[in-house]
PDB file of N, CA and C in Angstrom:
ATOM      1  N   UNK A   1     -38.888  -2.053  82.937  1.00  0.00           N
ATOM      2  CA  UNK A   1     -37.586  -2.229  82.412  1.00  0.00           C
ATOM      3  C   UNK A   1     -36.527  -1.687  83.339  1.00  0.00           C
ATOM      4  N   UNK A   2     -35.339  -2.257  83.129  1.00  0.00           N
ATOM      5  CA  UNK A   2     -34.320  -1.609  84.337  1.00  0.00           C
ATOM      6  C   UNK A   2     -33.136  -0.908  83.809  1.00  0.00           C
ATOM      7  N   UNK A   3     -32.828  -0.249  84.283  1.00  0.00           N
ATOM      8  CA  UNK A   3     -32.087   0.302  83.680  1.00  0.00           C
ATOM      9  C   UNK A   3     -30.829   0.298  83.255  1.00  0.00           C
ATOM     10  N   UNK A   4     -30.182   1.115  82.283  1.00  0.00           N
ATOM     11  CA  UNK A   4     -29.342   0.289  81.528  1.00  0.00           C
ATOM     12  C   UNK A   4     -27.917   0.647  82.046  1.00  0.00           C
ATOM     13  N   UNK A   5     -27.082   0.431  82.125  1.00  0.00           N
ATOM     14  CA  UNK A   5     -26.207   1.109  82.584  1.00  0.00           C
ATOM     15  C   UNK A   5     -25.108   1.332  81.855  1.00  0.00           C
ATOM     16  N   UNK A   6     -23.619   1.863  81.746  1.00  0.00           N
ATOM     17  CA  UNK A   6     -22.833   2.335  80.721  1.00  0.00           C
ATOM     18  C   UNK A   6     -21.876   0.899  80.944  1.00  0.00           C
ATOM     19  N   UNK A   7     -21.820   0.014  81.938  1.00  0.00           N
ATOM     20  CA  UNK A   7     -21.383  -0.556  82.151  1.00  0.00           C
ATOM     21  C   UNK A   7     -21.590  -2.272  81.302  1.00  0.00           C
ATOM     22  N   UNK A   8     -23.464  -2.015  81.128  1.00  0.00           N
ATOM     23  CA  UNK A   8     -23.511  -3.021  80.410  1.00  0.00           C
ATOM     24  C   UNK A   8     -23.525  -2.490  78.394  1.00  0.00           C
ATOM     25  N   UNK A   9     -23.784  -1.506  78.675  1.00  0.00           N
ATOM     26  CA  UNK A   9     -23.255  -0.846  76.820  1.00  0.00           C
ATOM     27  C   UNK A   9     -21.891  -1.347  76.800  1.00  0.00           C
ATOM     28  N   UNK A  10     -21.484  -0.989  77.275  1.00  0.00           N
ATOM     29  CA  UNK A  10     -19.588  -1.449  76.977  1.00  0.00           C
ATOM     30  C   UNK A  10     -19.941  -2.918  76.834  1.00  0.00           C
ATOM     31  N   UNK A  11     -20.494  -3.739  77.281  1.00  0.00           N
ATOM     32  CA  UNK A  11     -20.803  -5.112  77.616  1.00  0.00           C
ATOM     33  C   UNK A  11     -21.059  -5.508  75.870  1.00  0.00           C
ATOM     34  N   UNK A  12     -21.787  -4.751  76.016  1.00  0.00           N
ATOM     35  CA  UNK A  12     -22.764  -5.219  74.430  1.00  0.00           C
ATOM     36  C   UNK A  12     -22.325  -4.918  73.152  1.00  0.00           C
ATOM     37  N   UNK A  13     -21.211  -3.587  73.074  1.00  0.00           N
ATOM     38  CA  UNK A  13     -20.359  -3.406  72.630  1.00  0.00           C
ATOM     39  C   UNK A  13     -19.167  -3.996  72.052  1.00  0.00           C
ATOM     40  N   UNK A  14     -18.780  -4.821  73.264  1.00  0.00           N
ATOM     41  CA  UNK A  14     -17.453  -5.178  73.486  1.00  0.00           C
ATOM     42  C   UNK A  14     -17.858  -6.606  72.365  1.00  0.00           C
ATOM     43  N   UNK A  15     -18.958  -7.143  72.889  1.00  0.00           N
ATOM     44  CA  UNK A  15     -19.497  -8.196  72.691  1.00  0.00           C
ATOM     45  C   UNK A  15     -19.807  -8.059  71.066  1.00  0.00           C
ATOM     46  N   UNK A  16     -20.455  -7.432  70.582  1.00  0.00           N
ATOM     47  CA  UNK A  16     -20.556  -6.499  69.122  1.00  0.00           C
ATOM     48  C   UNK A  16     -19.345  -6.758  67.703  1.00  0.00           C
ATOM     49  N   UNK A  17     -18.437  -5.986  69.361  1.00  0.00           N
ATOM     50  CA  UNK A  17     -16.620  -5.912  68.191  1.00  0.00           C
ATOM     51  C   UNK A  17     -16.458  -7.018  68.262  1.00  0.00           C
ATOM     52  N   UNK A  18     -16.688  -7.943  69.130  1.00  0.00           N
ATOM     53  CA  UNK A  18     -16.044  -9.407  68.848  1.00  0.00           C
ATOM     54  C   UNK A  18     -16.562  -9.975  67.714  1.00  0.00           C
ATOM     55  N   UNK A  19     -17.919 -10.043  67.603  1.00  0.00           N
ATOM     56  CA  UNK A  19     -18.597 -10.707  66.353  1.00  0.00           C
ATOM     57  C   UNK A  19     -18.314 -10.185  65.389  1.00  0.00           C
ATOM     58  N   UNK A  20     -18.096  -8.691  64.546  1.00  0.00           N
ATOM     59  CA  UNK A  20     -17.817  -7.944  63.487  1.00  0.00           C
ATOM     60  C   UNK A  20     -16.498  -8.709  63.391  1.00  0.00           C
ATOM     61  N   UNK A  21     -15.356  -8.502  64.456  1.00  0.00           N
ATOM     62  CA  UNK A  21     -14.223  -8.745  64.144  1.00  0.00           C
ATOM     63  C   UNK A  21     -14.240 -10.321  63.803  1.00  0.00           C
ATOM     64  N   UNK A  22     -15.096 -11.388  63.960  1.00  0.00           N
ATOM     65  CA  UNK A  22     -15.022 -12.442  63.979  1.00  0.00           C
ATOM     66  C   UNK A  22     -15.687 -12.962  62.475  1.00  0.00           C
ATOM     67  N   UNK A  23     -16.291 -11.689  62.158  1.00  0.00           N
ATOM     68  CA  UNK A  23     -17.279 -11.882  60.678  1.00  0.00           C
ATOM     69  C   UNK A  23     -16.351 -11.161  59.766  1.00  0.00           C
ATOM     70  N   UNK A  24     -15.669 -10.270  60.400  1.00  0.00           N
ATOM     71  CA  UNK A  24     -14.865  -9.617  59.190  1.00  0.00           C
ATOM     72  C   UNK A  24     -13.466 -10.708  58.811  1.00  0.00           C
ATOM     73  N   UNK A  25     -12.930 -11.441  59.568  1.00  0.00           N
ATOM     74  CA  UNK A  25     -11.966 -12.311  59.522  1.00  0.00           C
ATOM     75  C   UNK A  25     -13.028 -13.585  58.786  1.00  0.00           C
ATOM     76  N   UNK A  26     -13.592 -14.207  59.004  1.00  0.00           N
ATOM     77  CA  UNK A  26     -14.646 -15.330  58.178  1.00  0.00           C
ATOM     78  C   UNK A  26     -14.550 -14.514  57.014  1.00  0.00           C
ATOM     79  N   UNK A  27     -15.041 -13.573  56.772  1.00  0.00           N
ATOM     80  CA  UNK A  27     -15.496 -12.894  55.738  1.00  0.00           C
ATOM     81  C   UNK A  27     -13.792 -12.878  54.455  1.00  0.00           C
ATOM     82  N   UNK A  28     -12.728 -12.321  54.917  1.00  0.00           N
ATOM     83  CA  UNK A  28     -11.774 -12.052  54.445  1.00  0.00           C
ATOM     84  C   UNK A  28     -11.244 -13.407  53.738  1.00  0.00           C
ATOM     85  N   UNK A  29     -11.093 -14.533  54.708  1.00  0.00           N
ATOM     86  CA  UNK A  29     -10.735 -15.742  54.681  1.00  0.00           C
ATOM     87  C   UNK A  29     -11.606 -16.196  53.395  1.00  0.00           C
ATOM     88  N   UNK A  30     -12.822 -16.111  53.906  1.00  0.00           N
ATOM     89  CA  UNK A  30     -13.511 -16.737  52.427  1.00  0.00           C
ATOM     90  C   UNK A  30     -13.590 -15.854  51.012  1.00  0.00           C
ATOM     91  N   UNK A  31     -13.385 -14.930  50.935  1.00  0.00           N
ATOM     92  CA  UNK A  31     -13.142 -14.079  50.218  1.00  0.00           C
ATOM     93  C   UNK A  31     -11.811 -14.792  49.312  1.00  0.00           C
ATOM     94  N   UNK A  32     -10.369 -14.480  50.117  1.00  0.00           N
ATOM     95  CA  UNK A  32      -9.465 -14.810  49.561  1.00  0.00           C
ATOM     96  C   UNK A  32      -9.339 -16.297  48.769  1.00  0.00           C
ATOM     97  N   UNK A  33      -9.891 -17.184  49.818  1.00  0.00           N
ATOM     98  CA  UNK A  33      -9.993 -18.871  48.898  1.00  0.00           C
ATOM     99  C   UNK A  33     -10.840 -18.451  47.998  1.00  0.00           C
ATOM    100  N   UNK A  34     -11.692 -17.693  47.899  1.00  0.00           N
ATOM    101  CA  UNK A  34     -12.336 -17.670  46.621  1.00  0.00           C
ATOM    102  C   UNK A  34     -11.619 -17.207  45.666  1.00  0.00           C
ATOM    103  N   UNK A  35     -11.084 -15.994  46.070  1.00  0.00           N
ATOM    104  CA  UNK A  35      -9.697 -15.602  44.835  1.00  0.00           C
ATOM    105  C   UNK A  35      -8.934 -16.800  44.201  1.00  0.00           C
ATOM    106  N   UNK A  36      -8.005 -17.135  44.929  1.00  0.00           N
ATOM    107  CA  UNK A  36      -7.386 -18.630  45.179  1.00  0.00           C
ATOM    108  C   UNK A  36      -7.688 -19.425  44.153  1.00  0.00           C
ATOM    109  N   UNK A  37      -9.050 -20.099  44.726  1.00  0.00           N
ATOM    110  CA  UNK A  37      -9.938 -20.591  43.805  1.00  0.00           C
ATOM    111  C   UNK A  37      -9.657 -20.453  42.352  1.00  0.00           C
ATOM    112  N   UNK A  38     -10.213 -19.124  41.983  1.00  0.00           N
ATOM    113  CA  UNK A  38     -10.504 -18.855  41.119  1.00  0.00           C
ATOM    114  C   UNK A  38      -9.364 -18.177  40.372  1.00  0.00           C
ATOM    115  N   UNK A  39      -7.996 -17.851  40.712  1.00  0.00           N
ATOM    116  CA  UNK A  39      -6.823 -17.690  40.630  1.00  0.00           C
ATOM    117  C   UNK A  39      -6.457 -19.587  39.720  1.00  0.00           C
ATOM    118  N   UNK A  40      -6.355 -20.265  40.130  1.00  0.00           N
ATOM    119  CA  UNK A  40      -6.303 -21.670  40.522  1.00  0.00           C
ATOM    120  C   UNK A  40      -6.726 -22.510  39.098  1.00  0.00           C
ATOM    121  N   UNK A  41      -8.289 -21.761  39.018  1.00  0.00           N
ATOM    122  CA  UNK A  41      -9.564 -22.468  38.205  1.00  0.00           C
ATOM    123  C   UNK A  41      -8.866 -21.841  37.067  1.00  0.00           C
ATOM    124  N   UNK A  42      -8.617 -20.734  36.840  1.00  0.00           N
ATOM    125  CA  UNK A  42      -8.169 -19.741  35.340  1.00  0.00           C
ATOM    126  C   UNK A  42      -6.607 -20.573  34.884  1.00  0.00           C
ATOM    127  N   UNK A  43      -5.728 -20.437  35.717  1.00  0.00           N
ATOM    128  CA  UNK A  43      -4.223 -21.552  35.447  1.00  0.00           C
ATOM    129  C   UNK A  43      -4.407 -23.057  34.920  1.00  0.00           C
ATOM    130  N   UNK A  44      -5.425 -23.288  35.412  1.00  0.00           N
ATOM    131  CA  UNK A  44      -5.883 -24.853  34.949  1.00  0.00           C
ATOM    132  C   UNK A  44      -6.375 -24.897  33.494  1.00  0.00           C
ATOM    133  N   UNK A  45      -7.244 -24.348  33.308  1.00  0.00           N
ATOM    134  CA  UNK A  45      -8.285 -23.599  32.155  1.00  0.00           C
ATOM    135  C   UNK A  45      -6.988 -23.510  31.132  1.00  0.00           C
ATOM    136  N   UNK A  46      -6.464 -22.531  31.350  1.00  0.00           N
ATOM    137  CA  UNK A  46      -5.109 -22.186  30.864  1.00  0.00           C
ATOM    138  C   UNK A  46      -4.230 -23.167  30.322  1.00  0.00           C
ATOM    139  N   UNK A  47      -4.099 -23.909  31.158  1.00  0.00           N
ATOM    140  CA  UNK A  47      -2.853 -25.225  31.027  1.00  0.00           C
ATOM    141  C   UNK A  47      -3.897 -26.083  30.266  1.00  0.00           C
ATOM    142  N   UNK A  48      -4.835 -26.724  30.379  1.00  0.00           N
ATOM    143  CA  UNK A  48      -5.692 -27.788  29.669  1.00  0.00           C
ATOM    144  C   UNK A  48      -6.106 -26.678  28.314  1.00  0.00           C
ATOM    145  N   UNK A  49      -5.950 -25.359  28.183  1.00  0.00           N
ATOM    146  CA  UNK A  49      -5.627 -24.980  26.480  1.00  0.00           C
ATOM    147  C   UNK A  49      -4.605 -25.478  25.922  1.00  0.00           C
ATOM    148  N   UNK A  50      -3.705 -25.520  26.258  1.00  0.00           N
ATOM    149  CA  UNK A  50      -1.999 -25.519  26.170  1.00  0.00           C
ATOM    150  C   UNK A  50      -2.329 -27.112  25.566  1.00  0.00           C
ATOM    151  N   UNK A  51      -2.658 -27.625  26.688  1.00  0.00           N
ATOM    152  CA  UNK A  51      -2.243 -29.447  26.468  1.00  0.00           C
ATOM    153  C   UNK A  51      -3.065 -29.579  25.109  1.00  0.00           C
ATOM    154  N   UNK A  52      -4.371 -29.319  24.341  1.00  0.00           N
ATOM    155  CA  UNK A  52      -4.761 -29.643  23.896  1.00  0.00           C
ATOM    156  C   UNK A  52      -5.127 -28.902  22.662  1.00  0.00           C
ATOM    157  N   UNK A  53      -4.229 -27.975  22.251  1.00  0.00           N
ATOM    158  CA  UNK A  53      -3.243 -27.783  21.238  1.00  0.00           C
ATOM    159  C   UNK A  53      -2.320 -28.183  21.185  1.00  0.00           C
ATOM    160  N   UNK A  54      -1.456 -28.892  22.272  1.00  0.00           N
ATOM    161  CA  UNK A  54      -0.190 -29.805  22.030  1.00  0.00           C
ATOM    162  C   UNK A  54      -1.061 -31.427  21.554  1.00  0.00           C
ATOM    163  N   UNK A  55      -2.322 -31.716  22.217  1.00  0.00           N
ATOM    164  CA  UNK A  55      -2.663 -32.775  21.799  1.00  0.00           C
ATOM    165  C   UNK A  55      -3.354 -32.585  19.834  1.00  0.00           C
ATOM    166  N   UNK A  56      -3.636 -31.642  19.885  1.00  0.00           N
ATOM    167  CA  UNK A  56      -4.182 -31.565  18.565  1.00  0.00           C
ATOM    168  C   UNK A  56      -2.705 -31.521  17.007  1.00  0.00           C
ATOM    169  N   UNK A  57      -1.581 -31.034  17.546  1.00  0.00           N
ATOM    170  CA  UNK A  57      -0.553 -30.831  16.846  1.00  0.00           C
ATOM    171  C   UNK A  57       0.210 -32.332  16.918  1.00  0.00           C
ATOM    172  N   UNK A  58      -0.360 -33.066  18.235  1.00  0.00           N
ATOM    173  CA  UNK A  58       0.347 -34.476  17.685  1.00  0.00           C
ATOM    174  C   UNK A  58      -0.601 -35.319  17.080  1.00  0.00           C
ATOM    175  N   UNK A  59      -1.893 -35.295  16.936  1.00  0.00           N
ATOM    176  CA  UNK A  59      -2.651 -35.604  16.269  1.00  0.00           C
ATOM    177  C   UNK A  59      -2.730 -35.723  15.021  1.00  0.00           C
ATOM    178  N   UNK A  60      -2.177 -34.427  14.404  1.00  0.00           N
ATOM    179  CA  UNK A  60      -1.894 -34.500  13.181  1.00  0.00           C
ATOM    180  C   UNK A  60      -0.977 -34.811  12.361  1.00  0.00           C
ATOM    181  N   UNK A  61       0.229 -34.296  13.708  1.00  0.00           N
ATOM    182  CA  UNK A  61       1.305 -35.615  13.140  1.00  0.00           C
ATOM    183  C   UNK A  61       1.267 -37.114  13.269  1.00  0.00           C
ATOM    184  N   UNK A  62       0.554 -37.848  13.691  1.00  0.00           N
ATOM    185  CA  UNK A  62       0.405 -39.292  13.442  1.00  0.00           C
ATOM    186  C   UNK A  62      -0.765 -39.500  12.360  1.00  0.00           C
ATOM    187  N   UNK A  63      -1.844 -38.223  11.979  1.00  0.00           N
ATOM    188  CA  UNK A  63      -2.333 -38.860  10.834  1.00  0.00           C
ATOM    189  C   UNK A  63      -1.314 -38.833   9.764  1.00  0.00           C
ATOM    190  N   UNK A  64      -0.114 -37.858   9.451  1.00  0.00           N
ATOM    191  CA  UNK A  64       0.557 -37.400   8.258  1.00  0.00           C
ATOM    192  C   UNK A  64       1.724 -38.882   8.418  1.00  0.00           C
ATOM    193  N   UNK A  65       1.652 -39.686   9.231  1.00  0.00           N
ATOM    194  CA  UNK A  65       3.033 -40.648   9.258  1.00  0.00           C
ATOM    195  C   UNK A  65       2.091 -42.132   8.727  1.00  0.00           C
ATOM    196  N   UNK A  66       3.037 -42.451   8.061  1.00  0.00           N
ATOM    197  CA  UNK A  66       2.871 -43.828   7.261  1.00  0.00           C
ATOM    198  C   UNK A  66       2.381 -45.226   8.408  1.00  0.00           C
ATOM    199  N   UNK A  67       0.903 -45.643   7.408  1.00  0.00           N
ATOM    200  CA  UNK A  67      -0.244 -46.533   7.873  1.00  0.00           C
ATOM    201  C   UNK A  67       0.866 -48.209   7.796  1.00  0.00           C
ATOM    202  N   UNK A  68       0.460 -48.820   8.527  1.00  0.00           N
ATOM    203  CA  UNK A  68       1.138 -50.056   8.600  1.00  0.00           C
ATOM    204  C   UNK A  68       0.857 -50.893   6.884  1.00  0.00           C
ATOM    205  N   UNK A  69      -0.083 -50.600   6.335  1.00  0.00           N
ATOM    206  CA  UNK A  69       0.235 -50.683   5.296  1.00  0.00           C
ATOM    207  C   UNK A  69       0.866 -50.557   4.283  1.00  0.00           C
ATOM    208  N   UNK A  70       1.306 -49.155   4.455  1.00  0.00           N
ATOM    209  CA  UNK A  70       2.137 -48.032   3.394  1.00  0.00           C
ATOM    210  C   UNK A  70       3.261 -48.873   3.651  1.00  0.00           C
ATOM    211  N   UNK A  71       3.979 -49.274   5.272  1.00  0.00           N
ATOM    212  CA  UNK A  71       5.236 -49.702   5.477  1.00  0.00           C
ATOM    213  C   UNK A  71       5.202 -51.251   4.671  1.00  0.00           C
ATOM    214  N   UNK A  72       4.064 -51.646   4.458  1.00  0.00           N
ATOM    215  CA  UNK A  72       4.369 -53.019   3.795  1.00  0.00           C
ATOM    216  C   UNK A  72       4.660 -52.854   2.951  1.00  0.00           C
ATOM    217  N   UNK A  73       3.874 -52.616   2.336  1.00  0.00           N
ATOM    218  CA  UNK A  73       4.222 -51.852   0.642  1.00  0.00           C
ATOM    219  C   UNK A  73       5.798 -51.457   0.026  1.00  0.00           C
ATOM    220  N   UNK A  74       5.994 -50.528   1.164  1.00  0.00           N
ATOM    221  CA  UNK A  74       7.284 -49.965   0.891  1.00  0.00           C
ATOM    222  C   UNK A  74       8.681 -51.161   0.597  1.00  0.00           C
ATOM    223  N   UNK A  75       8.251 -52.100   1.895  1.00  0.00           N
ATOM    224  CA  UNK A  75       8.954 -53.243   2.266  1.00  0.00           C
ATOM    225  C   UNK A  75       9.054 -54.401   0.816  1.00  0.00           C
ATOM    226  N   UNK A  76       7.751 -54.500  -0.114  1.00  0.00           N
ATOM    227  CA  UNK A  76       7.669 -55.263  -0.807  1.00  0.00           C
ATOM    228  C   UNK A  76       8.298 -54.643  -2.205  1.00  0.00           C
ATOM    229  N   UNK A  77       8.183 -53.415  -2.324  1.00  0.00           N
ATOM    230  CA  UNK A  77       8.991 -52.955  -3.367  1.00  0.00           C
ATOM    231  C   UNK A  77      10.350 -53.169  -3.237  1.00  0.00           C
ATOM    232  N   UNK A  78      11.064 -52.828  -1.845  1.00  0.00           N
ATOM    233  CA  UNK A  78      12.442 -53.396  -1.597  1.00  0.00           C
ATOM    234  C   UNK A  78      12.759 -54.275  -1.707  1.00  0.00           C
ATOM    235  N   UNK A  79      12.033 -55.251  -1.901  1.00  0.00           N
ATOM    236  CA  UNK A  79      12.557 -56.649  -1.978  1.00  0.00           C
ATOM    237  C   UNK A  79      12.215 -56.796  -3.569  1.00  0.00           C
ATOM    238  N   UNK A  80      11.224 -56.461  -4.325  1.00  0.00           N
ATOM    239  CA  UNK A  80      11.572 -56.652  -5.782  1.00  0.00           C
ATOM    240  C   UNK A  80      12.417 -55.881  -6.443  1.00  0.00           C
ATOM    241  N   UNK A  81      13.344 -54.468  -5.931  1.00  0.00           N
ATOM    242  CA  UNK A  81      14.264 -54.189  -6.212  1.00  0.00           C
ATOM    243  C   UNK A  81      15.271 -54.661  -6.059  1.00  0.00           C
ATOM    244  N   UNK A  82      15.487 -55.260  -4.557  1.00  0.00           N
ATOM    245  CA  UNK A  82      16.739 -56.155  -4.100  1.00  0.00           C
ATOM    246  C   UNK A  82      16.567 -57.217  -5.224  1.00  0.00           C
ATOM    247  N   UNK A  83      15.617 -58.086  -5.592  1.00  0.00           N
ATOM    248  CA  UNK A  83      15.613 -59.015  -6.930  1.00  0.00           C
ATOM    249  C   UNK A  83      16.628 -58.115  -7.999  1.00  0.00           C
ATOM    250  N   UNK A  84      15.966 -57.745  -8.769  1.00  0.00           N
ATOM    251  CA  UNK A  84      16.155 -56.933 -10.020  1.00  0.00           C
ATOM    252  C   UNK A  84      17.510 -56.383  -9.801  1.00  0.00           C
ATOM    253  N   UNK A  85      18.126 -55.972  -8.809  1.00  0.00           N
ATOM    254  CA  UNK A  85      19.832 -55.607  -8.259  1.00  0.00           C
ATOM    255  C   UNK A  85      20.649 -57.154  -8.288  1.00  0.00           C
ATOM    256  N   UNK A  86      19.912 -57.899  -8.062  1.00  0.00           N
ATOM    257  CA  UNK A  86      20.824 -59.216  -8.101  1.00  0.00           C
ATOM    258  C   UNK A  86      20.907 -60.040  -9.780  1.00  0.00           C
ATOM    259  N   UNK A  87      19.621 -59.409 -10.578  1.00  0.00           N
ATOM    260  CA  UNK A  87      19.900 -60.289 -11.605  1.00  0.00           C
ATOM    261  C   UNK A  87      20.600 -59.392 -12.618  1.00  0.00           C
ATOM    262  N   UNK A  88      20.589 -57.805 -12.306  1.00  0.00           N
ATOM    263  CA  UNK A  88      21.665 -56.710 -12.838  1.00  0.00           C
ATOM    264  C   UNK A  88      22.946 -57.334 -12.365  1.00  0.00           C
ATOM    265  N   UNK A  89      23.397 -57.528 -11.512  1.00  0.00           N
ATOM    266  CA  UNK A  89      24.465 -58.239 -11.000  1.00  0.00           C
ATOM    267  C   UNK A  89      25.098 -59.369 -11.959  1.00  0.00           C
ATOM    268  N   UNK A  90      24.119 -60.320 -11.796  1.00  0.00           N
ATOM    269  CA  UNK A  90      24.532 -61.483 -13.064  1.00  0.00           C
ATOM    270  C   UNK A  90      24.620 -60.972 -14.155  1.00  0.00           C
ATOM    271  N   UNK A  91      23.965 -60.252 -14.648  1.00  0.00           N
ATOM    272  CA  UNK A  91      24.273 -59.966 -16.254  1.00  0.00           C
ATOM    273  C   UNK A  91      25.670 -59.376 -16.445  1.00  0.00           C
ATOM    274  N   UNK A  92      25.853 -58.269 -14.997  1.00  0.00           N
ATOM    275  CA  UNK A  92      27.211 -57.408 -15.327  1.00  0.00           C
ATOM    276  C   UNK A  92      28.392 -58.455 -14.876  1.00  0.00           C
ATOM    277  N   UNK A  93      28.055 -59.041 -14.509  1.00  0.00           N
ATOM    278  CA  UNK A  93      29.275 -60.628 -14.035  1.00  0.00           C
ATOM    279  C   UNK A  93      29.467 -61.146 -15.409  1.00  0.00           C
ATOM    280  N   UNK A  94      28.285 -61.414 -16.068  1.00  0.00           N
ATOM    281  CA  UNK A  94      28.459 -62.157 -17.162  1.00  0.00           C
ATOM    282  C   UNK A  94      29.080 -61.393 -18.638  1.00  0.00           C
ATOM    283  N   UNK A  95      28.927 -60.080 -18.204  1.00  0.00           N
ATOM    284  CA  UNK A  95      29.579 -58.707 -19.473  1.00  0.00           C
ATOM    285  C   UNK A  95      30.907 -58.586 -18.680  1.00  0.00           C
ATOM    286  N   UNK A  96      31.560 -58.963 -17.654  1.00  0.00           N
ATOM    287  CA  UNK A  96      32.647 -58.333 -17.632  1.00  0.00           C
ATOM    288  C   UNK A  96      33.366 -59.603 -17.930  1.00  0.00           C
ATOM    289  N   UNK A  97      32.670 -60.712 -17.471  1.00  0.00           N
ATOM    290  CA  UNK A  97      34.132 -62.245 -17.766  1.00  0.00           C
ATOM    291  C   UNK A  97      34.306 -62.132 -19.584  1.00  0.00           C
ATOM    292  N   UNK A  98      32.525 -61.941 -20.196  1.00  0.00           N
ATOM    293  CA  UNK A  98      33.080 -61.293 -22.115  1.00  0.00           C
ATOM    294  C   UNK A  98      34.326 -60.257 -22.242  1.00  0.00           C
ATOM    295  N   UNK A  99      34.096 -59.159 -21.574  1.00  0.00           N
ATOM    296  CA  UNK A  99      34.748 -58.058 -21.823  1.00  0.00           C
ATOM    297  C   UNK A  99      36.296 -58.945 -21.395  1.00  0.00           C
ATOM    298  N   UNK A 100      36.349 -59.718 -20.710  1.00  0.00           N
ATOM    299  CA  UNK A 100      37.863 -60.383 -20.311  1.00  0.00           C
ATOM    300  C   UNK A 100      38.495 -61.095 -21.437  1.00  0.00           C
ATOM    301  N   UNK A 101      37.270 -61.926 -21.915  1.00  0.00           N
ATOM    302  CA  UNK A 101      37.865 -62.675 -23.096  1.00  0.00           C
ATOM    303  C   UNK A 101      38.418 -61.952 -24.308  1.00  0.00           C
ATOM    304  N   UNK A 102      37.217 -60.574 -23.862  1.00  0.00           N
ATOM    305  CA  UNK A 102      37.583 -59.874 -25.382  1.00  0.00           C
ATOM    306  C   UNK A 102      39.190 -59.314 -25.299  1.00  0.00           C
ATOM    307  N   UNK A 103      39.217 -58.516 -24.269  1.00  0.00           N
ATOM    308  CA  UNK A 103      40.332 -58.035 -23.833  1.00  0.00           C
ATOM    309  C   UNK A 103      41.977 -58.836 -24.931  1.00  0.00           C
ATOM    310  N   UNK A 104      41.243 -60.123 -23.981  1.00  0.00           N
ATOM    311  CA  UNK A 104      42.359 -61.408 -23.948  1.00  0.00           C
ATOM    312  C   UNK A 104      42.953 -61.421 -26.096  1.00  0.00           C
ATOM    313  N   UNK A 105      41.502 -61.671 -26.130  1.00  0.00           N
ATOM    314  CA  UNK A 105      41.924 -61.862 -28.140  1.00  0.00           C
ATOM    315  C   UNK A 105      42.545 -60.376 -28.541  1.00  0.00           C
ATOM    316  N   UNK A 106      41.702 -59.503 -27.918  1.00  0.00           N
ATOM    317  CA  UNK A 106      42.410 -58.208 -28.839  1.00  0.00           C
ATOM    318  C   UNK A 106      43.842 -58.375 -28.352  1.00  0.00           C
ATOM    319  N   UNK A 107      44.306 -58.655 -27.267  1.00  0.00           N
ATOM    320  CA  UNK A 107      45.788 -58.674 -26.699  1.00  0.00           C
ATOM    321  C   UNK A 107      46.291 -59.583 -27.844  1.00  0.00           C
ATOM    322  N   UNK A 108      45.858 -60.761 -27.970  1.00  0.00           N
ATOM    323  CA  UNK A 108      46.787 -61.651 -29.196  1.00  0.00           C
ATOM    324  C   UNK A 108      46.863 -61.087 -30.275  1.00  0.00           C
ATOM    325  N   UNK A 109      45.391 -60.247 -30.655  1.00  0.00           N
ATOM    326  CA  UNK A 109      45.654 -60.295 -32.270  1.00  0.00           C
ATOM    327  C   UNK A 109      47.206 -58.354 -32.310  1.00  0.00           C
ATOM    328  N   UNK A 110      47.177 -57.850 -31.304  1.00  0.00           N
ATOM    329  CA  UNK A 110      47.649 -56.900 -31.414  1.00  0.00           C
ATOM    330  C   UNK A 110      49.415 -57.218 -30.954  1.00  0.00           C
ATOM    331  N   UNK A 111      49.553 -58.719 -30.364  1.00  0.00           N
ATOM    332  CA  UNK A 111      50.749 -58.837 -30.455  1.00  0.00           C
ATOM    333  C   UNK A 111      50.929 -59.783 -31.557  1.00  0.00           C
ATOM    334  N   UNK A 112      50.183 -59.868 -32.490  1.00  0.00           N
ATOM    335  CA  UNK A 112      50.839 -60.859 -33.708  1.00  0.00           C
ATOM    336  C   UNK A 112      50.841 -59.745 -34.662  1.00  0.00           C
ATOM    337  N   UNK A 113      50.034 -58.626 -34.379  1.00  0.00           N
ATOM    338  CA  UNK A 113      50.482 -57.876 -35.783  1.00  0.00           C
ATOM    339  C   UNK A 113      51.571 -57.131 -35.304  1.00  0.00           C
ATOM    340  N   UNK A 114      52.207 -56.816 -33.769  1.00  0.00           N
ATOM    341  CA  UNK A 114      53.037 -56.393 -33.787  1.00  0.00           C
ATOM    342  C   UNK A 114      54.217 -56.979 -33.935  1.00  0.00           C
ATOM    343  N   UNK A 115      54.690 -58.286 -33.281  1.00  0.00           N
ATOM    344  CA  UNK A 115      55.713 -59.053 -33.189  1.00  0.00           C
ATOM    345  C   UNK A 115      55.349 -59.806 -34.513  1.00  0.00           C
ATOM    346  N   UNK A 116      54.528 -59.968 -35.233  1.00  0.00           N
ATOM    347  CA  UNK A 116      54.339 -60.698 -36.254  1.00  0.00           C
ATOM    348  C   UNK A 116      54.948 -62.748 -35.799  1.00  0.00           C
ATOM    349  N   UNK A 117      54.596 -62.781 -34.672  1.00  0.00           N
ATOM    350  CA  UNK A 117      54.447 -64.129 -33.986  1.00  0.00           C
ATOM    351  C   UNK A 117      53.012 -64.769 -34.669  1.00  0.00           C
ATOM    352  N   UNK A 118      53.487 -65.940 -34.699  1.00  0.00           N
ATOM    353  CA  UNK A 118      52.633 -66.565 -34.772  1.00  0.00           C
ATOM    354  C   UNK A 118      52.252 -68.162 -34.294  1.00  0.00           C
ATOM    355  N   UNK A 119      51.188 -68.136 -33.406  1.00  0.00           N
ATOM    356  CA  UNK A 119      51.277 -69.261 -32.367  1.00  0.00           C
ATOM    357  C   UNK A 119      50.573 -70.291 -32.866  1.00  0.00           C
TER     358      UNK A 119
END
């Protein structure tokens, strides 16, 4: 064997710190994206809770809102009320032209007993 000299220790050394320093930087780097990562992975996690209690709260508001049926329904009662408003209509057309006539006679008979006219 030959011998070693201080010249090649420093060599092997030098050579040494480079790799540590080259493993400790790899090392750090992957370290941190893993943080990152996993910094990253937890916010997501997080946010897709969020959305899906917002999706579950609209969920339940479209079961609680009226089925295309209900709206028919609703629609068909309006229109047999709109009926029943129009033939209330005629009747009160037809009670107020009475109430006119009546009007009309009580007016005569209350100016013949007053003026004692007679037509």
């Amino acid at each position: 064997m030959e011998n070693v000299t201080l010249q090649d220790l420093q060599g092997v050394f030098a050579f040494l710190a480079l790799i540590l320093s080259i493993g400790g930087t790899f090392y750090t780097w992957v370290a941190s994206r893993r943080g990152d990562v996993q910094r990253r992975f937890k916010e997501g996690s997080e946010r897709m809770d969020r959305l899906d209690g917002r999706l579950a709260r609209a969920e339940q508001t479209i079961q609680g809102l009226p089925s295309k049926t209900d709206i028919h329904a609703i629609e068909l009662h309006m229109e047999r009320l709109a009926g029943s408003l129009s033939r209330m209509e005629a009747v009160m057309d037809g009670s107020s032209k009475i109430m006119a006539r009546l009007e009309a006679i009580v007016t005569r008979h209350e100016d013949h007993l007053l003026k004692g006219d007679s037509r």
